[in-house]
C-alpha atoms as a PDB file:
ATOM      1  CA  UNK A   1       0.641  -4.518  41.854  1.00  0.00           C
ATOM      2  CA  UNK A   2       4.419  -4.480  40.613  1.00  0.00           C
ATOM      3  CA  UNK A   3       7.111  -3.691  43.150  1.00  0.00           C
ATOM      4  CA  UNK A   4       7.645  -0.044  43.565  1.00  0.00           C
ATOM      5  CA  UNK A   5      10.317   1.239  41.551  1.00  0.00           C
ATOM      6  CA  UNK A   6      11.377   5.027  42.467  1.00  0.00           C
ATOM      7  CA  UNK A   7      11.847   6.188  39.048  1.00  0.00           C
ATOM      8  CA  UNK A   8       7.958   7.581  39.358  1.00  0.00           C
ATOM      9  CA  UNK A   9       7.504  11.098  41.030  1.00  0.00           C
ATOM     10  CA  UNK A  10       5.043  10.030  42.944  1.00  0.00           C
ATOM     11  CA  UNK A  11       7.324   7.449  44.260  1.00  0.00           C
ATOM     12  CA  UNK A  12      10.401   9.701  44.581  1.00  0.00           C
ATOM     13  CA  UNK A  13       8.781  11.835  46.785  1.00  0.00           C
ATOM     14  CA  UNK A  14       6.668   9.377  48.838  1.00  0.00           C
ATOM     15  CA  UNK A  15       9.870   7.047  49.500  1.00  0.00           C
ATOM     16  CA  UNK A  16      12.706   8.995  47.971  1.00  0.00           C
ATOM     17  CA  UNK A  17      15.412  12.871  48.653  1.00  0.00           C
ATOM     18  CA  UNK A  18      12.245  15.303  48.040  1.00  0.00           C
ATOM     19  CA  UNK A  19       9.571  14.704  50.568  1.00  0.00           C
ATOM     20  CA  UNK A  20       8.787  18.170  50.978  1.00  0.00           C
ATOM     21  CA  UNK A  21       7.706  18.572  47.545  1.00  0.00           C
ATOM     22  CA  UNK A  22       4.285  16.565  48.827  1.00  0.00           C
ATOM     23  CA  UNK A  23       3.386  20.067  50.887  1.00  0.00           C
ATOM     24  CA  UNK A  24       4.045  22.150  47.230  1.00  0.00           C
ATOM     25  CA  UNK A  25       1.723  20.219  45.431  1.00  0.00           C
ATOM     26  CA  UNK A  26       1.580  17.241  43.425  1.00  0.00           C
ATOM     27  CA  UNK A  27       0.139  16.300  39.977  1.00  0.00           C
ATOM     28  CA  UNK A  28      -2.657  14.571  39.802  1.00  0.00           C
ATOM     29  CA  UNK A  29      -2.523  10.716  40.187  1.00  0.00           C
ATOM     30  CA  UNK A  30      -2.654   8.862  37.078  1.00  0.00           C
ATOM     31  CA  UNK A  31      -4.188   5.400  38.556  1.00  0.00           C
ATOM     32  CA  UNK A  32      -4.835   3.786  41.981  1.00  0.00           C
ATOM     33  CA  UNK A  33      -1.076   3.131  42.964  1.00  0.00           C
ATOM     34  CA  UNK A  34      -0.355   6.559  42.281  1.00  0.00           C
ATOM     35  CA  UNK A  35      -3.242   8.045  44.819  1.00  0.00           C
ATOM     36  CA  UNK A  36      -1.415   5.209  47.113  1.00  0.00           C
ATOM     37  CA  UNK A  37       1.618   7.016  46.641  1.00  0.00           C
ATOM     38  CA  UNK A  38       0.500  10.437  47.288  1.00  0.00           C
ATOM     39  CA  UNK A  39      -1.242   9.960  50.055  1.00  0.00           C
ATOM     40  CA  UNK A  40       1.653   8.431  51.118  1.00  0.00           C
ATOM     41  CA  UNK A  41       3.618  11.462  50.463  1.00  0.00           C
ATOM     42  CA  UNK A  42       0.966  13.882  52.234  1.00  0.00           C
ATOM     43  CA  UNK A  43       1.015  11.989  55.497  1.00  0.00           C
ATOM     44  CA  UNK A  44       4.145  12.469  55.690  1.00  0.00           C
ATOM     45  CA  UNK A  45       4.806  16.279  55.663  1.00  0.00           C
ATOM     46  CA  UNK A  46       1.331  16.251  57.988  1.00  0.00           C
ATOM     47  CA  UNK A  47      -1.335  16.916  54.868  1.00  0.00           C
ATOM     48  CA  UNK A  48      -3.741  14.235  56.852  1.00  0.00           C
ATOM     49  CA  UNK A  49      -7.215  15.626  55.249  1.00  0.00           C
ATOM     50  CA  UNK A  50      -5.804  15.265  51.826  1.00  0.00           C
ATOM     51  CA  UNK A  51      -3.578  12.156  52.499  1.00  0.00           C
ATOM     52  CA  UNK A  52      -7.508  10.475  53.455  1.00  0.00           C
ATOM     53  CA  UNK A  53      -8.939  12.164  50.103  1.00  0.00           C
ATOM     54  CA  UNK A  54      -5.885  10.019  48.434  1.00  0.00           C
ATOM     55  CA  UNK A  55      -6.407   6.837  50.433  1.00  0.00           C
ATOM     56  CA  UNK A  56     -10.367   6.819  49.114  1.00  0.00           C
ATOM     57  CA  UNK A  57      -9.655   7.444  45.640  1.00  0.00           C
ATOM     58  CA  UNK A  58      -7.217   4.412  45.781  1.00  0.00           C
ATOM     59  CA  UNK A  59      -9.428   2.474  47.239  1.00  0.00           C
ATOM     60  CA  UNK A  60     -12.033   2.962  44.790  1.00  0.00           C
ATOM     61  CA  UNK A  61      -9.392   2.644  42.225  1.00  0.00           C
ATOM     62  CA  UNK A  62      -8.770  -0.603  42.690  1.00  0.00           C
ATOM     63  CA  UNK A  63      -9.734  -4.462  43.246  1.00  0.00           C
ATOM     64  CA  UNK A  64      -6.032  -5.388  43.645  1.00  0.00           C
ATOM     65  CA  UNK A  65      -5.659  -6.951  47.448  1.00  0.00           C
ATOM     66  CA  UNK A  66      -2.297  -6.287  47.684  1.00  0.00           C
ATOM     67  CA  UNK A  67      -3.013  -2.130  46.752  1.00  0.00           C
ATOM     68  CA  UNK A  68      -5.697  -2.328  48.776  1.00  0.00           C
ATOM     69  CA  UNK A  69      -3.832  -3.643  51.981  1.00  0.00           C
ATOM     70  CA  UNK A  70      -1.207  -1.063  51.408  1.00  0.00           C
ATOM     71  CA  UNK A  71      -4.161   1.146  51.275  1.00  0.00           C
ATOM     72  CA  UNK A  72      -5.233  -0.048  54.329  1.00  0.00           C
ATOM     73  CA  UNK A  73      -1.843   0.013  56.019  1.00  0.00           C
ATOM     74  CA  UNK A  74      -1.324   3.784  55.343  1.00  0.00           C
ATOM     75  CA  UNK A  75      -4.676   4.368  56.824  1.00  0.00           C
ATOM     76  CA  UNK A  76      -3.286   2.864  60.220  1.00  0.00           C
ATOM     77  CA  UNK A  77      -0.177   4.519  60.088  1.00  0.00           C
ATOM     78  CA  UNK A  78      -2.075   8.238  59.759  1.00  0.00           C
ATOM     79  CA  UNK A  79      -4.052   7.096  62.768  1.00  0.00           C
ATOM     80  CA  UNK A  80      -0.884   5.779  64.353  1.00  0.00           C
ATOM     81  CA  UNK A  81       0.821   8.967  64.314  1.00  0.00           C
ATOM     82  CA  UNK A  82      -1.823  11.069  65.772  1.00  0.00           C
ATOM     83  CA  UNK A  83      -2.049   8.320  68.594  1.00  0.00           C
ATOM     84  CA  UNK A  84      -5.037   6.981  67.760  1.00  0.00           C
ATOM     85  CA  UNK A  85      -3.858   3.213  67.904  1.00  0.00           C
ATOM     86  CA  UNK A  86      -6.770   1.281  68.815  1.00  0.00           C
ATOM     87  CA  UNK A  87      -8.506   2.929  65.619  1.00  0.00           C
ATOM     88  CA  UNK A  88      -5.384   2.041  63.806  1.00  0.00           C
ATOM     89  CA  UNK A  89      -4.969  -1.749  64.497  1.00  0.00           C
ATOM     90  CA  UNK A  90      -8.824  -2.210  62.699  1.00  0.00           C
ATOM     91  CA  UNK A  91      -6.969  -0.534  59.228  1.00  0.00           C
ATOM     92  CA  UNK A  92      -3.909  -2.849  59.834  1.00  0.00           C
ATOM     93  CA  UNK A  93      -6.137  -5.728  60.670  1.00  0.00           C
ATOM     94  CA  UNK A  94      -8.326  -5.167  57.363  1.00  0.00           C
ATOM     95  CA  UNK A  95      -4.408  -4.504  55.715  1.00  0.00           C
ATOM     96  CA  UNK A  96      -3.440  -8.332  57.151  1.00  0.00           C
ATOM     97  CA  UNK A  97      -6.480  -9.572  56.402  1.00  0.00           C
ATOM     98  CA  UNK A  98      -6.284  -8.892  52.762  1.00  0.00           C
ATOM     99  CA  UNK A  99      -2.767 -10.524  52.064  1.00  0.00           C
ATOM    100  CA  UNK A 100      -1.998 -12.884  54.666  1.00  0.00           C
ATOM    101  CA  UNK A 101      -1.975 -16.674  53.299  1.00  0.00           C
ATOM    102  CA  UNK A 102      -4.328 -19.373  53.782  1.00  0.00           C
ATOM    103  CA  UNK A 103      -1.890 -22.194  53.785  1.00  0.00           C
ATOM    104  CA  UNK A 104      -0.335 -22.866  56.850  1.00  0.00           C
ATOM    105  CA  UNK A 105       2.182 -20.440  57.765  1.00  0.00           C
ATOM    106  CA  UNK A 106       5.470 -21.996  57.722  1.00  0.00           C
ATOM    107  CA  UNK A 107       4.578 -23.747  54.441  1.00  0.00           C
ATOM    108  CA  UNK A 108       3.985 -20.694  52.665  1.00  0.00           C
ATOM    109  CA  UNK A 109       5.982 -18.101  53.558  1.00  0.00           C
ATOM    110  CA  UNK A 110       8.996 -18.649  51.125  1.00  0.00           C
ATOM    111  CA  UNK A 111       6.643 -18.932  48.336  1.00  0.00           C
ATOM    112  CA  UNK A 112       5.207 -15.591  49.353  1.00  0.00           C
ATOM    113  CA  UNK A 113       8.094 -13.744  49.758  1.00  0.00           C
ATOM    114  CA  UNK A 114      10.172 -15.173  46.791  1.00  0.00           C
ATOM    115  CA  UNK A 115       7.230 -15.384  44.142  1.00  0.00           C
ATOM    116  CA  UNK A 116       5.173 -12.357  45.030  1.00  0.00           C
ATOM    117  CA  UNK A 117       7.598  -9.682  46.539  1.00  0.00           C
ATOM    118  CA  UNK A 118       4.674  -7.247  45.913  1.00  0.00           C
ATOM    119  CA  UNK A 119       2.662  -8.781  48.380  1.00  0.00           C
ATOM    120  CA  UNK A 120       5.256  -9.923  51.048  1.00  0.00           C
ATOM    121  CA  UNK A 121       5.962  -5.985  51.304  1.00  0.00           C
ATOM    122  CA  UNK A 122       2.227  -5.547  51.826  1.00  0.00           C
ATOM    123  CA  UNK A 123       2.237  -8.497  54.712  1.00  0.00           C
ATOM    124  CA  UNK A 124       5.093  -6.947  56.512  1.00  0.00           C
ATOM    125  CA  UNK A 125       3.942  -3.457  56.548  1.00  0.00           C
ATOM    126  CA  UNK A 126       0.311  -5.134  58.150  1.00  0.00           C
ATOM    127  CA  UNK A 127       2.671  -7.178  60.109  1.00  0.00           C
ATOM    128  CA  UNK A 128       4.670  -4.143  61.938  1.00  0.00           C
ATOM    129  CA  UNK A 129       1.652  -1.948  62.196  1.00  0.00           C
ATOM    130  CA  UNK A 130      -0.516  -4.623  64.078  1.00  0.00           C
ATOM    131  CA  UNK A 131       2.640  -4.528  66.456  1.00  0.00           C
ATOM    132  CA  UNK A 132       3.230  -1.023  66.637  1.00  0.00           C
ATOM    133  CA  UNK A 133      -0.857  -0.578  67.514  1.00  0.00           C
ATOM    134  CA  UNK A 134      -0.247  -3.515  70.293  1.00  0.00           C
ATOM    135  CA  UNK A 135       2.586  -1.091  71.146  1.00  0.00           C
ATOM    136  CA  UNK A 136      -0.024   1.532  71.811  1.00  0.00           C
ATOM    137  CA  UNK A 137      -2.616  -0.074  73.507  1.00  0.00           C
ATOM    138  CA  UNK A 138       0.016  -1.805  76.034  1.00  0.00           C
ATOM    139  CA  UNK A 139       0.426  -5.622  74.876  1.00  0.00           C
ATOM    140  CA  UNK A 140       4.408  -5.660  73.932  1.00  0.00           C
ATOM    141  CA  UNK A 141       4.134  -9.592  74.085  1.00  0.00           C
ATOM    142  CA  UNK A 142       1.780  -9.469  71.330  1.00  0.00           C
ATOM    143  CA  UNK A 143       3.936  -7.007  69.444  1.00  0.00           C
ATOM    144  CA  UNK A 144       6.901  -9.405  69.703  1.00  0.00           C
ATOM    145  CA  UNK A 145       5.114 -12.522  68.505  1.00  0.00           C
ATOM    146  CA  UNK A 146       3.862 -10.094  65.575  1.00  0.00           C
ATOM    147  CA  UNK A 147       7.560  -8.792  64.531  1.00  0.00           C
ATOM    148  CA  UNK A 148       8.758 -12.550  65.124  1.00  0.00           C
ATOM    149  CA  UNK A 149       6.183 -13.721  62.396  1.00  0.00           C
ATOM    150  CA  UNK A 150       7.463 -10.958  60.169  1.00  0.00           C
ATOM    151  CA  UNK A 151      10.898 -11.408  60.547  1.00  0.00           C
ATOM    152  CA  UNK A 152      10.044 -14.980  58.608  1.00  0.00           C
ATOM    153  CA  UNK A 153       8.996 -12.861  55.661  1.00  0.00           C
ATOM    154  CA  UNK A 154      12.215 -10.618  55.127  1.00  0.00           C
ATOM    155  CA  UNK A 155      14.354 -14.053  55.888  1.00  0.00           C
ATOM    156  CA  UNK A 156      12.699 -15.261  52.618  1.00  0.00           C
ATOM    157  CA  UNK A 157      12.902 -12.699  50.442  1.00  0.00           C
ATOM    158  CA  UNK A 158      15.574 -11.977  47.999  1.00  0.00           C
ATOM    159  CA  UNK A 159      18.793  -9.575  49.116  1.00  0.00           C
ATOM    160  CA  UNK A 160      19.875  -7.833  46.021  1.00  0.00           C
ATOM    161  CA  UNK A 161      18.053  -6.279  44.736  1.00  0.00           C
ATOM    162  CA  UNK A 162      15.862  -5.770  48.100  1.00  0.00           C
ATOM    163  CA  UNK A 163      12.349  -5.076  47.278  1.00  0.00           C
ATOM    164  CA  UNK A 164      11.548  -5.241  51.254  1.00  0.00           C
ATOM    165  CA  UNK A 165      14.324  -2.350  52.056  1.00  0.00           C
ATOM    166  CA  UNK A 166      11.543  -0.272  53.919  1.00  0.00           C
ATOM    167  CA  UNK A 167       9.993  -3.518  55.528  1.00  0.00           C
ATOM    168  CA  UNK A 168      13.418  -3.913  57.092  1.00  0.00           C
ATOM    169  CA  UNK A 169      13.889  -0.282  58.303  1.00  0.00           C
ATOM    170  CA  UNK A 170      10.212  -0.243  59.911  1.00  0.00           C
ATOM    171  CA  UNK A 171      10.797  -4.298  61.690  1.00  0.00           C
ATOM    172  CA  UNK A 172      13.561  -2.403  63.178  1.00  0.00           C
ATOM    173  CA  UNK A 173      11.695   0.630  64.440  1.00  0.00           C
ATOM    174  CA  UNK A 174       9.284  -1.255  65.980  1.00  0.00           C
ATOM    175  CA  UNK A 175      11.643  -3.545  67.513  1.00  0.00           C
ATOM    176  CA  UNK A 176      13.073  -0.297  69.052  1.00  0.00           C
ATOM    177  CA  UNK A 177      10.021   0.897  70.426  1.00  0.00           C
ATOM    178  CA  UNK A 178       8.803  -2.907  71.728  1.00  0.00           C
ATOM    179  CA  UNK A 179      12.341  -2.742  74.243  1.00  0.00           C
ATOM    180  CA  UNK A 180      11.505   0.744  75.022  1.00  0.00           C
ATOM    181  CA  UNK A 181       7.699  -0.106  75.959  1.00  0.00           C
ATOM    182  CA  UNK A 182       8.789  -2.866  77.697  1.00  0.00           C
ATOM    183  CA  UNK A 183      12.747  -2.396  79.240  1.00  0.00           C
ATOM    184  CA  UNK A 184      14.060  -5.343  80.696  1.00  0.00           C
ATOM    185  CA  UNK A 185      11.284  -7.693  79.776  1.00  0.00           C
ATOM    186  CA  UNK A 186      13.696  -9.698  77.215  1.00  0.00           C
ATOM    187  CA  UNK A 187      10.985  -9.515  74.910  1.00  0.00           C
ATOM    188  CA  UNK A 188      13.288  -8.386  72.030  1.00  0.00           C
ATOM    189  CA  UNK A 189      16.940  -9.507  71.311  1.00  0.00           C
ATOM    190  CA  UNK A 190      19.792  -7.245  70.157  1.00  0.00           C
ATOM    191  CA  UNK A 191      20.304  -7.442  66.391  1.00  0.00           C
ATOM    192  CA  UNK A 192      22.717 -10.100  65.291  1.00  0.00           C
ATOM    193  CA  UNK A 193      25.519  -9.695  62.613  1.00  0.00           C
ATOM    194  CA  UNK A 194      22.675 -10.501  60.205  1.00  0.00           C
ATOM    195  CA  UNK A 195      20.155  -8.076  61.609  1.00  0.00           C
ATOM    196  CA  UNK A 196      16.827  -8.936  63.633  1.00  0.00           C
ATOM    197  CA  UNK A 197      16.924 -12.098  65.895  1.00  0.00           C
ATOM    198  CA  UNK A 198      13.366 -13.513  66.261  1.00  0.00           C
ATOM    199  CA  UNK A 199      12.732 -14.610  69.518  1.00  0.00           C
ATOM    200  CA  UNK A 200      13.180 -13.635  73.416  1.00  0.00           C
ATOM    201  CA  UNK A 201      16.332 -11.411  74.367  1.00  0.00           C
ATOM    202  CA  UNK A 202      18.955 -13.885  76.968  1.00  0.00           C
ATOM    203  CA  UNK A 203      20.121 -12.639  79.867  1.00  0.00           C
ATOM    204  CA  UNK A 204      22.614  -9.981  78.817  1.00  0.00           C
ATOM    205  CA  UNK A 205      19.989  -8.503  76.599  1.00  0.00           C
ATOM    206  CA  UNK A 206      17.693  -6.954  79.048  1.00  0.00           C
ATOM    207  CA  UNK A 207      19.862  -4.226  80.171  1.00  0.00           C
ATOM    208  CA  UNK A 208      18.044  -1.828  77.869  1.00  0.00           C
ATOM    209  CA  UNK A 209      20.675  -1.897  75.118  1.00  0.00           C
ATOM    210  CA  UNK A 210      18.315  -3.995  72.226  1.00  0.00           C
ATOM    211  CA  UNK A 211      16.226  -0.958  71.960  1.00  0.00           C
ATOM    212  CA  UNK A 212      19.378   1.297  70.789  1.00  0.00           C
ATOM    213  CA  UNK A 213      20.822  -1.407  68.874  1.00  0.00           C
ATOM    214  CA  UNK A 214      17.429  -2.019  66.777  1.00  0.00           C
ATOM    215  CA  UNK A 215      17.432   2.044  66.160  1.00  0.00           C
ATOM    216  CA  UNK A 216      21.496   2.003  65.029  1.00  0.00           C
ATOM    217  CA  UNK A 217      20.243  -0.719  62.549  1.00  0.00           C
ATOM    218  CA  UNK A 218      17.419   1.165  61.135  1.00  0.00           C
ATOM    219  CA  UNK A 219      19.256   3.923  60.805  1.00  0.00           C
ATOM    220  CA  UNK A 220      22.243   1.816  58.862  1.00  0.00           C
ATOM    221  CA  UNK A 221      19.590   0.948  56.796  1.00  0.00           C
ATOM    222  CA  UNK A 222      18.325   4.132  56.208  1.00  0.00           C
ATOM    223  CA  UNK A 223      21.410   6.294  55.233  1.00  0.00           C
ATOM    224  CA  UNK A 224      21.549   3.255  52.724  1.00  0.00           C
ATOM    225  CA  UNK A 225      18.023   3.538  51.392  1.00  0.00           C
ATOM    226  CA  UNK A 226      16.707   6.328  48.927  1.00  0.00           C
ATOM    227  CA  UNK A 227      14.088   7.741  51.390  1.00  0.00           C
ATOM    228  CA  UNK A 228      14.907  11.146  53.598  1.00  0.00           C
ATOM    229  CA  UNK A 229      11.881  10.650  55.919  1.00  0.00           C
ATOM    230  CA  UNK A 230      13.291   6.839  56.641  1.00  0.00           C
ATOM    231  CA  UNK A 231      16.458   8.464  57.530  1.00  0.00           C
ATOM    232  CA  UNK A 232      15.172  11.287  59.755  1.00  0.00           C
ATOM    233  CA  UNK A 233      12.907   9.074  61.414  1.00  0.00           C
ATOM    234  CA  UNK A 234      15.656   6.761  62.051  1.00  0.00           C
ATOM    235  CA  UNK A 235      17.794   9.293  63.616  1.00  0.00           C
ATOM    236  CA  UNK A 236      15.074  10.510  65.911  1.00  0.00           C
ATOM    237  CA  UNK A 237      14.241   6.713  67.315  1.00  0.00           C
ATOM    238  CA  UNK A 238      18.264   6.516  67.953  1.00  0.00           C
ATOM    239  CA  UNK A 239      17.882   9.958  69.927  1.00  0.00           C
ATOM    240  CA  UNK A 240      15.102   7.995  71.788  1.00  0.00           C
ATOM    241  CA  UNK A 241      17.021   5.342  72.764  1.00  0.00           C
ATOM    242  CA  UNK A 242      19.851   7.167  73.179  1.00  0.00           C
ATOM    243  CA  UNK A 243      17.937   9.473  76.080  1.00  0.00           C
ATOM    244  CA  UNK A 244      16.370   5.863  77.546  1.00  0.00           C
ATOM    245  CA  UNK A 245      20.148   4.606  77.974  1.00  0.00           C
ATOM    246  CA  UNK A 246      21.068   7.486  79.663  1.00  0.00           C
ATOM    247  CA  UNK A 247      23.276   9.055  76.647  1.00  0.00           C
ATOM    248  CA  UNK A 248      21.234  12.273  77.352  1.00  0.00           C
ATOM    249  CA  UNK A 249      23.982  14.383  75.498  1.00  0.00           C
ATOM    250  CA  UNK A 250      24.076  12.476  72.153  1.00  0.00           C
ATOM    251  CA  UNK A 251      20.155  12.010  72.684  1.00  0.00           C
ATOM    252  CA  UNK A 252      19.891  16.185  72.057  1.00  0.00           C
ATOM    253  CA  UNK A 253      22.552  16.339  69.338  1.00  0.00           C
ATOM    254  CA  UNK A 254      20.766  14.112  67.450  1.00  0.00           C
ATOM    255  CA  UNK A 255      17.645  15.363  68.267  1.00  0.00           C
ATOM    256  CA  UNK A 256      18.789  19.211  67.846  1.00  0.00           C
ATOM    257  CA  UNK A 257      19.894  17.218  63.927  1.00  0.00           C
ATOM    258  CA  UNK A 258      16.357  15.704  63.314  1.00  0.00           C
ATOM    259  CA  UNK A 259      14.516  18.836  64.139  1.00  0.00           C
ATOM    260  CA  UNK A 260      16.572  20.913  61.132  1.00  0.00           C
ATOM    261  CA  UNK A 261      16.564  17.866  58.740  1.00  0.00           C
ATOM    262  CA  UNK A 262      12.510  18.108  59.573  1.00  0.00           C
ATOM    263  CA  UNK A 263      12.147  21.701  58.974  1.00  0.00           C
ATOM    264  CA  UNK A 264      14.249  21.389  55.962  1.00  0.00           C
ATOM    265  CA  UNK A 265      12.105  18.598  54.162  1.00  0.00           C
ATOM    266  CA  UNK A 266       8.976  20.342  55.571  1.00  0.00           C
ATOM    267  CA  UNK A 267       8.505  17.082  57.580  1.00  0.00           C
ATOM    268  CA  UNK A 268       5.867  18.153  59.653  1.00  0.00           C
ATOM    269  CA  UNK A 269       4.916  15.145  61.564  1.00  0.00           C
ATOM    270  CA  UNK A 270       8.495  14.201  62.568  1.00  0.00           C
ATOM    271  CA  UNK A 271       9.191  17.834  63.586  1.00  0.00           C
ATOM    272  CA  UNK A 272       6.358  17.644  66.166  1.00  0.00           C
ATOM    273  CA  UNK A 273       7.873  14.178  67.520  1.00  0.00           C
ATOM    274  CA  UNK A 274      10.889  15.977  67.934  1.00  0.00           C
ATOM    275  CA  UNK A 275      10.313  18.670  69.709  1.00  0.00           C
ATOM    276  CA  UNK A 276       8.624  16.620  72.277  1.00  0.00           C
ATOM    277  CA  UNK A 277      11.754  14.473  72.616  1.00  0.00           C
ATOM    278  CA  UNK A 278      13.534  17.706  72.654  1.00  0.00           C
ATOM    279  CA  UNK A 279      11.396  19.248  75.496  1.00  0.00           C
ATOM    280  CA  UNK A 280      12.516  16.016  77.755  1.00  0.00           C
ATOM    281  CA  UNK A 281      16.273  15.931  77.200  1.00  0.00           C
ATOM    282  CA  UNK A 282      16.700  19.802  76.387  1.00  0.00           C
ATOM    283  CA  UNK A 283      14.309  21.694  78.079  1.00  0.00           C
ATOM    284  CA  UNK A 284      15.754  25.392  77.847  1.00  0.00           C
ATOM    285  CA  UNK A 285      15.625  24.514  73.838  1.00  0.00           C
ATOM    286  CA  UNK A 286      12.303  25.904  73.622  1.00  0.00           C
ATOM    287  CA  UNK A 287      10.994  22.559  72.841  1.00  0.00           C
ATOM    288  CA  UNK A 288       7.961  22.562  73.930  1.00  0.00           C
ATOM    289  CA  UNK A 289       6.112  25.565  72.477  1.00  0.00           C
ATOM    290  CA  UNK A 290       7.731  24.275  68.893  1.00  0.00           C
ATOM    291  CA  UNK A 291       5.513  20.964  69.522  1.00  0.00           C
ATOM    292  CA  UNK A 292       2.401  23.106  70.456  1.00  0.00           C
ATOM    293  CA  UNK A 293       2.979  25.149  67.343  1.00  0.00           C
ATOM    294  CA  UNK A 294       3.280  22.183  65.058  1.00  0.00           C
ATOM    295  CA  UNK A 295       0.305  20.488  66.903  1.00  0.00           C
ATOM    296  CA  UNK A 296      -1.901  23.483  66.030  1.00  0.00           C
ATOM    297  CA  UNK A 297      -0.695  23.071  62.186  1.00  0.00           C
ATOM    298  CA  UNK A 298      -1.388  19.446  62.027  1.00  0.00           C
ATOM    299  CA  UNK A 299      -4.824  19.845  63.271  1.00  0.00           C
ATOM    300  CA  UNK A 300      -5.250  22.736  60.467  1.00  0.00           C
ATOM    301  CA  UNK A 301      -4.101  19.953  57.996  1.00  0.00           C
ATOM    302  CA  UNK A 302      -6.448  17.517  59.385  1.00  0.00           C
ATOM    303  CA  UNK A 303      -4.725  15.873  62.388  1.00  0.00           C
ATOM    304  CA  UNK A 304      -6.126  15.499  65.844  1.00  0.00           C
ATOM    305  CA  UNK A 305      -3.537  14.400  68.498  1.00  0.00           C
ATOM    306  CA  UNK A 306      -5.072  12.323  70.736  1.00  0.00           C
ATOM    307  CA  UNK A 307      -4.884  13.138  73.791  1.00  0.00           C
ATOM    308  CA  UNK A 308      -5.925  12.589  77.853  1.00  0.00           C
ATOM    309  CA  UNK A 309      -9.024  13.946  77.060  1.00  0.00           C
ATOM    310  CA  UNK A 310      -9.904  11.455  74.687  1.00  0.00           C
ATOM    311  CA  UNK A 311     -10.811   9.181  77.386  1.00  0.00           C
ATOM    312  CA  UNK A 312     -12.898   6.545  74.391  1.00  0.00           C
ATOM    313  CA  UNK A 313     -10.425   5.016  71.998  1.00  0.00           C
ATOM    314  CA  UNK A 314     -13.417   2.982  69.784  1.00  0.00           C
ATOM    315  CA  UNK A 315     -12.948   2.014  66.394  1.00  0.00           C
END
């Protein structure tokens, strides 16, 4: 599978300034990577029914194991989202399972990440969705080792042009969320000058401040990337950390910003995130019956929040 170039529409509006085009319609997929792509696209305005139609068709598409993983990976991110992460960490472990080397590690991750860019982007997105399902099913040690070992994959890969800009953004958001599952367990260490810093935070990092500083770097990223939903997404983990701080008052601007960018690109997924952060930090907004209405529309589009009822989390 070549490295994803965004001069495809398929691309442009999976990863690119038009994600809300997805909910309009799109044309049909030519080939496997394009059903990858639009499924891609569909998950993210909250189309989850037809983003799984997509993700089969790929699959079937295709005997490519890097396709495949990304195939997988997308699967665990749709599950991820709805907060079904136990379910999701079997997709990402199929997703790692496919791409990950057999050499020893430390021998071959230069090779992977320099020779086969295609498939280092496919490692890293396995990589930071294994850790973002340890996130969910409370094992932030594990998600730190797993972000460590996929930090050695961007260090390896070429800068300019970046064909891991995305891996970057999400090793970040993660990050983020790992200090924010875990505050003051110096499990993560504020971003250096050169970005992530693999191993555990010292002393003066466990104040709660590496969990900001991972989001202000994702979203650096971002406004520097061609993707919308990166940059939205972004700004609504910086509102996050922003309200965990104690910055409650930049926490709703930002938030009160993500929820119109969201309605404006139709991103339907985000929008409910939102307005749950919103109903914390700003709760005469109205928050709260916005993330009830765009609950009830996700599970019209195929998307069942998980939630204290579902007491069973099995694969």
């Amino acid at each position: 599978m070549p490295v994803l170039e965004m001069n495809s529409l398929p691309a442009a509006v999976a990863f690119g300034a038009d994600p809300g085009r997805a909910a309009a319609g799109l044309p049909s997929p030519g080939d496997a990577t394009e059903s990858w792509l639009r499924a891609v696209a569909l998950g993210g305005v909250g189309h989850y029914a037809a983003a799984r139609t997509e993700l089969r068709r790929a699959a079937l598409g295709t005997v490519d194991p890097v396709l495949l993983s990304l195939v997988h990976s997308t699967r665990g991110s749709l599950l991820r989202q709805l907060g079904w992460h136990a379910r999701a960490a079997v997709a990402d472990g199929r997703a790692a399972a496919l791409v990950l080397p057999s050499a020893p590690f430390a021998g071959s991750v230069a090779i992977a990440a320099e020779s086969d860019p295609a498939r280092a982007q496919a490692v890293c997105d396995a990589l930071t969705g294994l850790a973002a399902d340890a996130l969910g099913t409370a094992r932030p040690e594990l998600a730190a080792r797993l972000l460590n070992r996929c930090h050695h994959y961007l260090g390896a890969a070429p800068a300019d042009p970046d064909p891991l800009w995305r891996q970057r953004i999400r090793l970040h958001w993660v990050a983020a969320e790992t200090a924010l599952c875990a505050p003051g367990s110096g499990l993560i260490a504020t971003p250096g000058p050169s970005g992530f810093v693999p191993g555990p935070a010292g002393p003066a990092d466990r104040s709660g401040e590496p969990a900001r500083a991972h989001a202000e770097v994702a979203l650096a990223l971002a406004v520097n990337s061609p993707s919308v939903r990166h940059r939205v997404k972004s700004r609504l983990l910086v509102a996050a950390a922003s309200a965990a701080a104690g910055d409650l008052e930049r926490s709703r601007r930002l938030a009160a910003e993500v929820s119109t960018a969201a309605r404006e690109f139709e991103l339907l997924p985000l929008r409910w995130a939102c307005a749950m952060l919103r109903s914390g930090v700003d709760p005469a907004a109205g928050a709260a019956a916005e993330a009830d209405e765009c609950a009830r529309l996700l599970a019209a589009r195929g998307g069942r929040l998980r939630s204290a009822a579902d007491l069973l989390d099995r694969p």
